[in-house]
N, C-alpha and C. Protein backbone atom coordinates (compact mmCIF):
# COMPACT_ATOMS: atom_id res chain seq x y z
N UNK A 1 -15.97 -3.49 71.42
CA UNK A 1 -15.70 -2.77 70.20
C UNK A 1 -16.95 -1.99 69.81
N UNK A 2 -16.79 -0.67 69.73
CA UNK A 2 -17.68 0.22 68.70
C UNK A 2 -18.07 0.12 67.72
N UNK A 3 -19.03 0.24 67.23
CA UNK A 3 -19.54 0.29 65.69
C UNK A 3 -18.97 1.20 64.94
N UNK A 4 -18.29 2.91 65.91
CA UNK A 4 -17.24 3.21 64.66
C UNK A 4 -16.23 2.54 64.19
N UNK A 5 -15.83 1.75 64.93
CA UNK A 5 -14.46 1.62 64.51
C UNK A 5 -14.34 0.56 63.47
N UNK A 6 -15.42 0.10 62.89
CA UNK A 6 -15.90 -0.99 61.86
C UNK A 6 -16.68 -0.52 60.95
N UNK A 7 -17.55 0.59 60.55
CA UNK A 7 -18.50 1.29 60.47
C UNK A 7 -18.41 0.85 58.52
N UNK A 8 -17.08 0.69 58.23
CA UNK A 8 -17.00 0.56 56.46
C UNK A 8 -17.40 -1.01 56.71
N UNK A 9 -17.35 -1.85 57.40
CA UNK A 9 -17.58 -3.11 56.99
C UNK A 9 -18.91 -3.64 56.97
N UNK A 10 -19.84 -2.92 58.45
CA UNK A 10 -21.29 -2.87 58.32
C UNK A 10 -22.48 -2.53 56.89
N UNK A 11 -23.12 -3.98 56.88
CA UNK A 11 -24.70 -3.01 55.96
C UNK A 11 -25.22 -2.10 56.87
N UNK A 12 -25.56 -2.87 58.48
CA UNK A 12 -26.79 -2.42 59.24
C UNK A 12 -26.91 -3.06 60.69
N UNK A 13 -26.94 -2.20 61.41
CA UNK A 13 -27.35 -3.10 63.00
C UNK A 13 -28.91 -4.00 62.43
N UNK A 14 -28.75 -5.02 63.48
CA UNK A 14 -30.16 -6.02 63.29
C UNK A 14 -30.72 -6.04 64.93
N UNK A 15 -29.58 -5.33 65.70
CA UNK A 15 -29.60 -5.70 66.94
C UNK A 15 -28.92 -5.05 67.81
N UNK A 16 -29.45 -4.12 68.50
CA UNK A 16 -28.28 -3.19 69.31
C UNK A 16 -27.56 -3.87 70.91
N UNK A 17 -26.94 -3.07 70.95
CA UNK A 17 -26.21 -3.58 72.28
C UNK A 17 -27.45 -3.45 73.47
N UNK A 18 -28.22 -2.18 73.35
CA UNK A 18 -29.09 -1.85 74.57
C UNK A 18 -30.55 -2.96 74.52
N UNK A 19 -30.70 -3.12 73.00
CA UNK A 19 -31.74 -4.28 72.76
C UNK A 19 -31.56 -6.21 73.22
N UNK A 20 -30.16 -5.79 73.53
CA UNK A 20 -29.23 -7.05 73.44
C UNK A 20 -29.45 -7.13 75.38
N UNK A 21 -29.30 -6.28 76.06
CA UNK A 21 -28.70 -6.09 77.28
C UNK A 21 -30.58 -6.45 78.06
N UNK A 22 -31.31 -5.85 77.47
CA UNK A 22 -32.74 -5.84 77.69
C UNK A 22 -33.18 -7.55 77.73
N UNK A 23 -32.94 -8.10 76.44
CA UNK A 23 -33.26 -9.32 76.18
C UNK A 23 -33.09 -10.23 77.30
N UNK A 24 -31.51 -10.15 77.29
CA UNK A 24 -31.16 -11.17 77.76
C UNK A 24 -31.22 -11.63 79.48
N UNK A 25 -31.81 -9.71 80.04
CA UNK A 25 -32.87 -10.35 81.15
C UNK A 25 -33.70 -10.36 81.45
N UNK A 26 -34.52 -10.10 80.37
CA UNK A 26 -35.79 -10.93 79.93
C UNK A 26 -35.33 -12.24 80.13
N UNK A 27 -35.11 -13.22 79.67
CA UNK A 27 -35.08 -14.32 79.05
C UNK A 27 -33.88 -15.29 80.05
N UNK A 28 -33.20 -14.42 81.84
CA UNK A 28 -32.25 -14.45 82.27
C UNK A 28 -34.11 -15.05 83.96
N UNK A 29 -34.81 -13.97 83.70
CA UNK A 29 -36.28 -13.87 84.54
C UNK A 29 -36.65 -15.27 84.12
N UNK A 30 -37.25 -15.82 82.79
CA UNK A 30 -38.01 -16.66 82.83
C UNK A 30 -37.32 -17.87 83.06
N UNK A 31 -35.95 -17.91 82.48
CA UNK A 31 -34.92 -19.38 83.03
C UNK A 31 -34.90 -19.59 84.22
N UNK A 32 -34.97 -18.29 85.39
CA UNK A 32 -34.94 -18.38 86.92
C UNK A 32 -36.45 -18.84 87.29
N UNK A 33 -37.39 -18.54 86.75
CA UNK A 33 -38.68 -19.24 86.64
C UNK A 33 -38.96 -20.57 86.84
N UNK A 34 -38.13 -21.05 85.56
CA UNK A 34 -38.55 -22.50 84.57
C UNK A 34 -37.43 -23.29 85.69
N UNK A 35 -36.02 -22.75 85.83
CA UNK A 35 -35.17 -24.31 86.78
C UNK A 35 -35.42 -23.13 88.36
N UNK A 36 -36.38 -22.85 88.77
CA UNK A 36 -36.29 -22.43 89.88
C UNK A 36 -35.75 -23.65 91.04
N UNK A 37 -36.54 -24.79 91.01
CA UNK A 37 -36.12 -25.84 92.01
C UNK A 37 -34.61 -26.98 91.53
N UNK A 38 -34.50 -26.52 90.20
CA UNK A 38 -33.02 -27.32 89.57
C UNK A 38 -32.11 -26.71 89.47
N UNK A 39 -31.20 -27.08 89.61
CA UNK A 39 -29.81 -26.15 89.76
C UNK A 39 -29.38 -26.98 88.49
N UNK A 40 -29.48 -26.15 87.02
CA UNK A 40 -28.92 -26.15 85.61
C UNK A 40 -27.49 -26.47 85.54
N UNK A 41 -27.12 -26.98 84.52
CA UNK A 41 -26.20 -27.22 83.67
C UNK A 41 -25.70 -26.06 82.49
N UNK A 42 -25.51 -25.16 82.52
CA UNK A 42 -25.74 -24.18 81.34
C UNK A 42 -24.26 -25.15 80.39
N UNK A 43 -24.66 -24.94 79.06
CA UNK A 43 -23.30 -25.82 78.35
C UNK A 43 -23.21 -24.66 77.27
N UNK A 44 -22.15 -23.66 77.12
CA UNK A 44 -21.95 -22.79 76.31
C UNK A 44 -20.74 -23.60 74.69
N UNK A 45 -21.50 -23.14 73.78
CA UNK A 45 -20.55 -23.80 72.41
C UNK A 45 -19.79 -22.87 71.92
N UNK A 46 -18.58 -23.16 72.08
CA UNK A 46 -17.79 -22.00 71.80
C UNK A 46 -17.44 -22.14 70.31
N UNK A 47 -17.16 -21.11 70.32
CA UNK A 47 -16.74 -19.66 70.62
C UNK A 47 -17.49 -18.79 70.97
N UNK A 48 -18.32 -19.06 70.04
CA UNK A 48 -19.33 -17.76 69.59
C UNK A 48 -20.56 -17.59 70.91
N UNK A 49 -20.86 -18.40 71.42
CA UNK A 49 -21.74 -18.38 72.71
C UNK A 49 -21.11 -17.11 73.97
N UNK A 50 -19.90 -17.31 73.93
CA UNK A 50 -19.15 -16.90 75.06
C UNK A 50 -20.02 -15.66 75.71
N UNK A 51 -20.20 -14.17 74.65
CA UNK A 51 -20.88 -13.06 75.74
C UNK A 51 -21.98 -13.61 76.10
N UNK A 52 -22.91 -14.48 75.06
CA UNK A 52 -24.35 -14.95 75.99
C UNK A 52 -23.86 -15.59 77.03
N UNK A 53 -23.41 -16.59 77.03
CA UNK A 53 -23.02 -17.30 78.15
C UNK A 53 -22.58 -16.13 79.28
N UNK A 54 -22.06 -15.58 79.23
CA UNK A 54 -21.54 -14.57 80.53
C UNK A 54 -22.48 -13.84 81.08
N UNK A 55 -23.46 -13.03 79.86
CA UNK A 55 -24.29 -11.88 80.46
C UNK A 55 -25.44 -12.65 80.85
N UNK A 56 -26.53 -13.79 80.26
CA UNK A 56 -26.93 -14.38 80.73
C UNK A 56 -26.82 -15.01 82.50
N UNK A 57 -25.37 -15.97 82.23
CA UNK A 57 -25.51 -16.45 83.73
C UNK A 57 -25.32 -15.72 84.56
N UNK A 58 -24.82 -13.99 84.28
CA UNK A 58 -24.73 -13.29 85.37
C UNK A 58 -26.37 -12.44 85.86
N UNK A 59 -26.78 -12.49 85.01
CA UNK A 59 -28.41 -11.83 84.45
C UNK A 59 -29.13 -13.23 85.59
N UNK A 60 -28.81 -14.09 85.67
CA UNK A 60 -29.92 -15.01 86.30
C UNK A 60 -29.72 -14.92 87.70
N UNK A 61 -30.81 -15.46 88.69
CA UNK A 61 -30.37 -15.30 89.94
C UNK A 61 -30.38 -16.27 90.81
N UNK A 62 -30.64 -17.56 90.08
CA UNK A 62 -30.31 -19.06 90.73
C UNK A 62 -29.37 -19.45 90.35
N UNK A 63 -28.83 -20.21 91.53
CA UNK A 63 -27.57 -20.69 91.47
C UNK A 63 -27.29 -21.96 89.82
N UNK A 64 -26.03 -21.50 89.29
CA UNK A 64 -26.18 -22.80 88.44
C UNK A 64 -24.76 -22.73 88.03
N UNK A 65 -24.64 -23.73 87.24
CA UNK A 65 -23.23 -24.70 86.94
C UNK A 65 -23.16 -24.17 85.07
N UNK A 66 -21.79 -23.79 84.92
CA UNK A 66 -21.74 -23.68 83.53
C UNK A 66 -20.53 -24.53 83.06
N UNK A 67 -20.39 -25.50 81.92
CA UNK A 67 -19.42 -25.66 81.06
C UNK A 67 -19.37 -25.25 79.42
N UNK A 68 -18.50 -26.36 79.08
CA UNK A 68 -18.36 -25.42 77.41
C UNK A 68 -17.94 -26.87 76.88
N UNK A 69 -18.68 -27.14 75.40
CA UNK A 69 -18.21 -27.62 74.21
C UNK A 69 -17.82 -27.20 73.09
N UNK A 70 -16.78 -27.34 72.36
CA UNK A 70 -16.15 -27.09 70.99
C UNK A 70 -16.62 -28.15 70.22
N UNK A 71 -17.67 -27.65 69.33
CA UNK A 71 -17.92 -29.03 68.42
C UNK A 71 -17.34 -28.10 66.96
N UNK A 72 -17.59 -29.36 65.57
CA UNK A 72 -17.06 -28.78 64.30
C UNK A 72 -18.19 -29.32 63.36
N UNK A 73 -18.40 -29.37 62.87
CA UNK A 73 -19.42 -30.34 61.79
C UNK A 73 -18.84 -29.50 60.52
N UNK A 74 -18.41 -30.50 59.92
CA UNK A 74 -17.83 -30.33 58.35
C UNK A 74 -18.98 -30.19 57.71
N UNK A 75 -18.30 -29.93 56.08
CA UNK A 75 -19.47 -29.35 55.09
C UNK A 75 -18.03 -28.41 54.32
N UNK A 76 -19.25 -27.90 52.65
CA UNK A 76 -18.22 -27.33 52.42
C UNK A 76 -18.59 -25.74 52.52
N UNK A 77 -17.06 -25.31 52.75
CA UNK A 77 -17.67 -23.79 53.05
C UNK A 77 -18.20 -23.22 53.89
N UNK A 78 -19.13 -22.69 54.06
CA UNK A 78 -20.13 -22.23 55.38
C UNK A 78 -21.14 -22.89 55.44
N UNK A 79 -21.56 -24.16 54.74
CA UNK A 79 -22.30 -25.20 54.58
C UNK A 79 -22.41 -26.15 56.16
N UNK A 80 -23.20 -26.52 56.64
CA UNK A 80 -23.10 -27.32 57.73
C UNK A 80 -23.50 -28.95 57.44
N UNK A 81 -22.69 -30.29 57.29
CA UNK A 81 -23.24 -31.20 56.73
C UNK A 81 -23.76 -31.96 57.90
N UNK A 82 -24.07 -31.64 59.12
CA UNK A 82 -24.26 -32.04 60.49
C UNK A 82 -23.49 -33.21 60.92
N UNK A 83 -22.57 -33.27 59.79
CA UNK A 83 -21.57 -34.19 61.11
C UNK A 83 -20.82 -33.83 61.67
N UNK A 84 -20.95 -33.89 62.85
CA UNK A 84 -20.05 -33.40 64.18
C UNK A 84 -18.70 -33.61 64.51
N UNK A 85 -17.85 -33.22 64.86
CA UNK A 85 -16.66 -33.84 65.20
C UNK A 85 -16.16 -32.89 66.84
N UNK A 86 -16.36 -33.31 67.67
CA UNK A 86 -15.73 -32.78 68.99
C UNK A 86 -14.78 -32.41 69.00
N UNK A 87 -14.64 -31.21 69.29
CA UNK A 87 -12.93 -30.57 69.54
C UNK A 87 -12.88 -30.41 71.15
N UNK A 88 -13.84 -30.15 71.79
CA UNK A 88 -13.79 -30.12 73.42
C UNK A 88 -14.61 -30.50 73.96
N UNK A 89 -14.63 -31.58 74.31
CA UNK A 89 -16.14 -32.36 75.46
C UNK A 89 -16.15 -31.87 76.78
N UNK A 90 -17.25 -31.74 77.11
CA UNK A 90 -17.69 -31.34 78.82
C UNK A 90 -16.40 -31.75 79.72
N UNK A 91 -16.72 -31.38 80.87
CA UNK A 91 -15.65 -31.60 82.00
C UNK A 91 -16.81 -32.33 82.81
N UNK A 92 -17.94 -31.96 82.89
CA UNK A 92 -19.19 -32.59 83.58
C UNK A 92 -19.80 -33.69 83.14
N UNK A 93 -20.15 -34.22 84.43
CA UNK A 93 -21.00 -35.39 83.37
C UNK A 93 -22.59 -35.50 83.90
N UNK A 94 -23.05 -35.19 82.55
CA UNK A 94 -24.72 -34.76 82.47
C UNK A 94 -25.87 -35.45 82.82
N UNK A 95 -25.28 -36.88 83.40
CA UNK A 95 -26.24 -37.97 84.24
C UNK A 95 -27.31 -37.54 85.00
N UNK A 96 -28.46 -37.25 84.73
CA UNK A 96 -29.51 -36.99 85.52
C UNK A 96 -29.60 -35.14 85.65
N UNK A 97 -28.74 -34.40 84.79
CA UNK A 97 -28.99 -32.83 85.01
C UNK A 97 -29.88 -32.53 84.18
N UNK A 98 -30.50 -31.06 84.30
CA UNK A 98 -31.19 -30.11 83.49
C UNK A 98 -29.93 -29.75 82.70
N UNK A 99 -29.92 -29.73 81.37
CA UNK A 99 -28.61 -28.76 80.77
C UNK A 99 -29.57 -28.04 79.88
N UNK A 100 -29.15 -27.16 80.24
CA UNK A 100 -29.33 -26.11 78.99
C UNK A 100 -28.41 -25.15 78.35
N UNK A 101 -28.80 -25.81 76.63
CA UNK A 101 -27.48 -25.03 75.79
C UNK A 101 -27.83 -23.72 75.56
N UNK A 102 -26.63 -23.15 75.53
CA UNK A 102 -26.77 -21.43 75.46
C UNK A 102 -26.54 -21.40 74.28
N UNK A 103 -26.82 -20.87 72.71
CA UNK A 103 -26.04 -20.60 71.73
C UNK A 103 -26.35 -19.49 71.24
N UNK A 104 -25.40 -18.98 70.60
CA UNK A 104 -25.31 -17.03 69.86
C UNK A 104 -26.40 -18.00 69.18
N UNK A 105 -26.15 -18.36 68.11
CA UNK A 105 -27.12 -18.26 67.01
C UNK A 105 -27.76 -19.62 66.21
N UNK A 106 -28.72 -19.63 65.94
CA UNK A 106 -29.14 -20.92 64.81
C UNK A 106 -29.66 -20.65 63.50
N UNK A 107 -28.51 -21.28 63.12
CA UNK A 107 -28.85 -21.34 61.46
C UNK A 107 -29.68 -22.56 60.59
N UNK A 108 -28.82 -23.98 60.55
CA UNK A 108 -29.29 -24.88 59.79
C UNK A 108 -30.12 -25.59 60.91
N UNK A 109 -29.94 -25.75 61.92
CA UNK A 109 -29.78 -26.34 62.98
C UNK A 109 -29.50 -28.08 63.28
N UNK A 110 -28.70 -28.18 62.04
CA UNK A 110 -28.29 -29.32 62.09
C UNK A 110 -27.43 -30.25 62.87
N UNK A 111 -26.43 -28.94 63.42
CA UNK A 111 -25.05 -29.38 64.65
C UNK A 111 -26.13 -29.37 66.02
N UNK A 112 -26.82 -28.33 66.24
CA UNK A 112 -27.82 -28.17 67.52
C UNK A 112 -28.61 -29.35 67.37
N UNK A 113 -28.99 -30.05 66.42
CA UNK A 113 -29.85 -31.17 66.93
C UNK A 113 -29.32 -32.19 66.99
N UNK A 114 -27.79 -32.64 66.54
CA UNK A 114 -26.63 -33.33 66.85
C UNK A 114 -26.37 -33.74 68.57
N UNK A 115 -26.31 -32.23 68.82
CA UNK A 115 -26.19 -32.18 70.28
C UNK A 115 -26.83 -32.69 71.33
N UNK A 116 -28.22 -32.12 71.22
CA UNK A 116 -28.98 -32.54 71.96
C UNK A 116 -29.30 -33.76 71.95
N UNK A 117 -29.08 -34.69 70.64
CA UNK A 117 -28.95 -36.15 71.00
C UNK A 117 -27.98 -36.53 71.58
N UNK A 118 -27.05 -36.13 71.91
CA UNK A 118 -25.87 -36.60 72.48
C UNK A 118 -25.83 -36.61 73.61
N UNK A 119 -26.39 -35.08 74.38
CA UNK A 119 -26.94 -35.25 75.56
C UNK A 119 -27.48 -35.67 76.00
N UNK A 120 -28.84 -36.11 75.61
CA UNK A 120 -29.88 -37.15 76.05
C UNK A 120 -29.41 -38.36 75.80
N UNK A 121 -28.59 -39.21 74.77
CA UNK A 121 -27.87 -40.23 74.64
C UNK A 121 -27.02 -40.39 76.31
N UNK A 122 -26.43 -39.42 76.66
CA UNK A 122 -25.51 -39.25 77.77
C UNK A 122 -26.30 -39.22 79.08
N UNK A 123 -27.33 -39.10 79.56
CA UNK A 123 -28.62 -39.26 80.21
C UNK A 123 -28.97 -38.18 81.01
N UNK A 124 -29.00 -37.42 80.23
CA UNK A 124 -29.11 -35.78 80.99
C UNK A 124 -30.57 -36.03 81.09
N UNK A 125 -31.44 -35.39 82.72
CA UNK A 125 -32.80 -35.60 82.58
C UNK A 125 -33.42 -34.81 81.74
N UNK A 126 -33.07 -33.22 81.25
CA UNK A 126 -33.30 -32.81 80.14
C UNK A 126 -32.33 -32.01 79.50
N UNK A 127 -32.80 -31.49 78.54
CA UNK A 127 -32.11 -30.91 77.51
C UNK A 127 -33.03 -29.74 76.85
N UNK A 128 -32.50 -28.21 77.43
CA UNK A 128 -33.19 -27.17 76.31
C UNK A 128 -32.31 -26.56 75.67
N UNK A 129 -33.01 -25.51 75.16
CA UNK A 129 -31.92 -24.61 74.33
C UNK A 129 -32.83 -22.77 74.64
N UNK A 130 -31.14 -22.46 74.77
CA UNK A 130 -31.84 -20.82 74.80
C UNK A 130 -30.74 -20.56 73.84
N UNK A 131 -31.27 -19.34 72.95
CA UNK A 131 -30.49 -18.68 71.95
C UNK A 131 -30.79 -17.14 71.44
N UNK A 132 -29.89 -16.59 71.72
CA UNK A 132 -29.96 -15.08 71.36
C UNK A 132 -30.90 -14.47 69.75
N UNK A 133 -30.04 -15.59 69.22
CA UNK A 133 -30.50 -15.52 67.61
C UNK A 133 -30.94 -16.38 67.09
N UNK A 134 -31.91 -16.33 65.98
CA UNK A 134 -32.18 -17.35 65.28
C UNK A 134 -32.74 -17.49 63.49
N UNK A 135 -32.31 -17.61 63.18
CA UNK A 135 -32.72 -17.56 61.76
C UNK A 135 -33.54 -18.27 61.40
N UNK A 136 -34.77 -18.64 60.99
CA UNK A 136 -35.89 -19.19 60.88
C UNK A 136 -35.42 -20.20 59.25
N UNK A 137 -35.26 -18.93 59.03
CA UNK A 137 -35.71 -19.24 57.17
C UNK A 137 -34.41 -20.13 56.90
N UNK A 138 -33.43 -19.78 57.54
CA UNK A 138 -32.09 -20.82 57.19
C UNK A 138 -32.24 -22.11 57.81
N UNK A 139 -33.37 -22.21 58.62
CA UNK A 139 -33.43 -24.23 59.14
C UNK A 139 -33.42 -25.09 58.22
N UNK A 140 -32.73 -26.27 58.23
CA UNK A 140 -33.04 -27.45 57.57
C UNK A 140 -33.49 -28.56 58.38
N UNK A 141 -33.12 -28.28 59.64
CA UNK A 141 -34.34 -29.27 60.75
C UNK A 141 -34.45 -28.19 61.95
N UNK A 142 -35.90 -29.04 62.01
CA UNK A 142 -36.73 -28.91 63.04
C UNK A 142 -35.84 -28.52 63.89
N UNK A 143 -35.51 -28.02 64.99
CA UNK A 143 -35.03 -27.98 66.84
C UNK A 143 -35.83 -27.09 67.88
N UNK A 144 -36.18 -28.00 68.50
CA UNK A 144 -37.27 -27.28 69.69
C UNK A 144 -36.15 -26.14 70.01
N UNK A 145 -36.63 -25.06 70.49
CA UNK A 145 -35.82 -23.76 70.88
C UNK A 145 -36.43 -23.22 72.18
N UNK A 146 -36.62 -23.40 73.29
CA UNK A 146 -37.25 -23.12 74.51
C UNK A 146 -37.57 -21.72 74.61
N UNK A 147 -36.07 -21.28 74.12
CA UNK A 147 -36.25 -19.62 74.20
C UNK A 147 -35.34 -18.78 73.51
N UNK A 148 -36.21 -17.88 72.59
CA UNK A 148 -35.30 -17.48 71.55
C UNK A 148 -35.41 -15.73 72.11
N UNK A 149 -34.25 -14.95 71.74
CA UNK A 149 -33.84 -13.43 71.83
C UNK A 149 -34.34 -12.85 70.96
N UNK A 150 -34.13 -12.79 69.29
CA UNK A 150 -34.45 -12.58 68.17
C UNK A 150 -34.27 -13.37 67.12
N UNK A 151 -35.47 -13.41 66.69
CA UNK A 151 -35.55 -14.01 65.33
C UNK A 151 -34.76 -12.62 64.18
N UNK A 152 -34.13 -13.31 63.28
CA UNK A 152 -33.24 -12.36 62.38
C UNK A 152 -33.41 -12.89 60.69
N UNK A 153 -33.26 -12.01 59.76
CA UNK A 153 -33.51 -12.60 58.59
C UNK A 153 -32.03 -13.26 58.34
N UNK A 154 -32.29 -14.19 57.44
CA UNK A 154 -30.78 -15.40 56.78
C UNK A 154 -29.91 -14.36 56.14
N UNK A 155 -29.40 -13.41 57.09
CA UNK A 155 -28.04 -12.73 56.51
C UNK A 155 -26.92 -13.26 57.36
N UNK A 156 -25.66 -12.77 56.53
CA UNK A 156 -24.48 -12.60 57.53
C UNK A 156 -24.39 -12.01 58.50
N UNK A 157 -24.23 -12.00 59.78
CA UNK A 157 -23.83 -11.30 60.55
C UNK A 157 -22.52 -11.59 61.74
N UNK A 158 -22.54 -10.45 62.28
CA UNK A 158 -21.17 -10.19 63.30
C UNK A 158 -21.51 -9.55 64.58
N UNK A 159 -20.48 -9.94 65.43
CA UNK A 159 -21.03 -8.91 66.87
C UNK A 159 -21.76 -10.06 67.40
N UNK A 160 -21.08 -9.59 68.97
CA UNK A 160 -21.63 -10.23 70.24
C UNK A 160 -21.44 -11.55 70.23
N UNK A 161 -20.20 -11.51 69.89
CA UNK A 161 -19.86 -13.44 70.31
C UNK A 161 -20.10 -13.93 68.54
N UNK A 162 -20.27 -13.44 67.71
CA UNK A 162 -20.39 -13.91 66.22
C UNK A 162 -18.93 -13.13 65.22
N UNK A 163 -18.38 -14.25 64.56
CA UNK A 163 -17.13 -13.41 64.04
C UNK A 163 -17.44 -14.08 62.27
N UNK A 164 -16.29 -13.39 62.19
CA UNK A 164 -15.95 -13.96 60.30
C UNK A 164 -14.39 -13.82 60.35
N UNK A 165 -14.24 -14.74 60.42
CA UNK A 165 -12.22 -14.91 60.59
C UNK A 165 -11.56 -14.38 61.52
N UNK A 166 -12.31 -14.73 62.89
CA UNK A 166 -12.40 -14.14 64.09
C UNK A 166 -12.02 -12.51 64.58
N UNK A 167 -12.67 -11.99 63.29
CA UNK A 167 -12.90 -10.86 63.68
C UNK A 167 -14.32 -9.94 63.72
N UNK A 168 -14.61 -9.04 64.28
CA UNK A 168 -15.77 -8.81 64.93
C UNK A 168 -16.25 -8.90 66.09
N UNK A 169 -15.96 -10.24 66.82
CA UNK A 169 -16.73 -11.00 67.73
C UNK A 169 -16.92 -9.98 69.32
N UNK A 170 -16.30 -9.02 69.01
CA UNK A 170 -16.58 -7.97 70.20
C UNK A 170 -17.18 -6.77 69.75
N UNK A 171 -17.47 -7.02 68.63
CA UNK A 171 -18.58 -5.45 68.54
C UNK A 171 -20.05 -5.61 69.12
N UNK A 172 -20.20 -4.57 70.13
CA UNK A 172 -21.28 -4.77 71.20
C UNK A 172 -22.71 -5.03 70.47
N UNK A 173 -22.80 -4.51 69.12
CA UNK A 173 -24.44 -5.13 68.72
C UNK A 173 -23.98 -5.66 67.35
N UNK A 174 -24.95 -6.41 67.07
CA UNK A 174 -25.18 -7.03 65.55
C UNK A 174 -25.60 -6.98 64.73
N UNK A 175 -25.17 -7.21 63.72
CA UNK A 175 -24.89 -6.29 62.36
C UNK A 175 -24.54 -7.25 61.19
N UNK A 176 -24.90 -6.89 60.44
CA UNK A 176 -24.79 -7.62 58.97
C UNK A 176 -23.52 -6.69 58.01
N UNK A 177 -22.62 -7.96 58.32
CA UNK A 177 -20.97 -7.91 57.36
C UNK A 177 -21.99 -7.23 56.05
N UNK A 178 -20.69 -6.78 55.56
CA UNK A 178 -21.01 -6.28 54.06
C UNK A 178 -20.59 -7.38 53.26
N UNK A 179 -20.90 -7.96 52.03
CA UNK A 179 -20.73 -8.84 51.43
C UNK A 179 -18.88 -8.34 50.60
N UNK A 180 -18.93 -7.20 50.96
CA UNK A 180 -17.61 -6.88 50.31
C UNK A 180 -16.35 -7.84 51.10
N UNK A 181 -17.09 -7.53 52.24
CA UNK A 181 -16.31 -8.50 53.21
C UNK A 181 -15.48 -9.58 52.86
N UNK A 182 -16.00 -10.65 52.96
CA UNK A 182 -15.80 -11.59 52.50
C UNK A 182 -15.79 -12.51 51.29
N UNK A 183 -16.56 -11.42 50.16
CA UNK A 183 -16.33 -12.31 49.32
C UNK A 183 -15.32 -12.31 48.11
């Protein structure tokens, strides 16, 4: 999807498609680096992961293994209270792998550090995280981040695997909804 064809709902790109395409092999180089001798686990959280997950594992050039989790963590609103609730568990089992989670974005990072205990609970030999986006100022915990795309200020946004009532999620760069939007 084009940015015209949405153009009344946008404040502002934060992030273009060509800045987006650059990044991510950047950051596609140093993962082929870091598991050069491990053949990864990539674990994409859907929904919203999905284009990283794609352009990424196609961007890398060691061989590796991808699945997908659906997690939920209630709260009210757009609030995250970090409790988790699984809607789709792995098909793999993470006994002794490298996994590394792919995610569009971090906000509270309260569900992401959920996770990664779960994985390491599950006896994965490790556990990183790569993420396109990240919002600094919106953390309420700590989460190591191995490798981040862009840091972004605590707005709304849409595009590239990020929706608001699952719409958006294919506009090629990212962009901050208008508050008319939604509220």
């Amino acid at each position: 999807m084009d940015l015209s064809s949405v153009e009344k709902d946008i404040e502002k790109v934060l992030v273009t498609e060509e800045q987006i395409k650059v990044r991510i092999s950047e950051l596609a180089a140093e993962l082929d680096q870091h598991y050069a001798d491990k053949r990864p686990l990539l674990l994409g959280v859907l929904k919203g992961a999905v284009m990283v997950m794609a352009d990424l594992s196609r961007a890398m050039q060691i061989p590796v293994e991808m699945d997908w989790m659906a997690i939920s963590s209630y709260g009210s609103g757009t609030v995250s209270s970090g409790v988790v609730r699984i809607l789709k568990d792995l098909d793999t089992d993470v006994i002794g792998r490298h996994v590394l989670i792919v995610e569009d974005i971090i906000d509270s990072g309260l569900t992401l550090s959920w996770l990664i205990a779960n994985l390491e609970a599950r006896g994965a030999a490790s556990v990183k995280v790569v993420a396109l986006l990240r919002k600094p100022d919106a953390a309420k915990v700590e989460v190591n981040v191995a490798w981040v795309g862009f840091d972004i200020p605590n707005e709304f946004v849409v595009g590239y695997g990020l929706d608001y009532a699952e719409r958006y999620r294919t506009l090629k760069d990212v962009a901050v909804l208008s508050p008319a939007v939604y509220s």
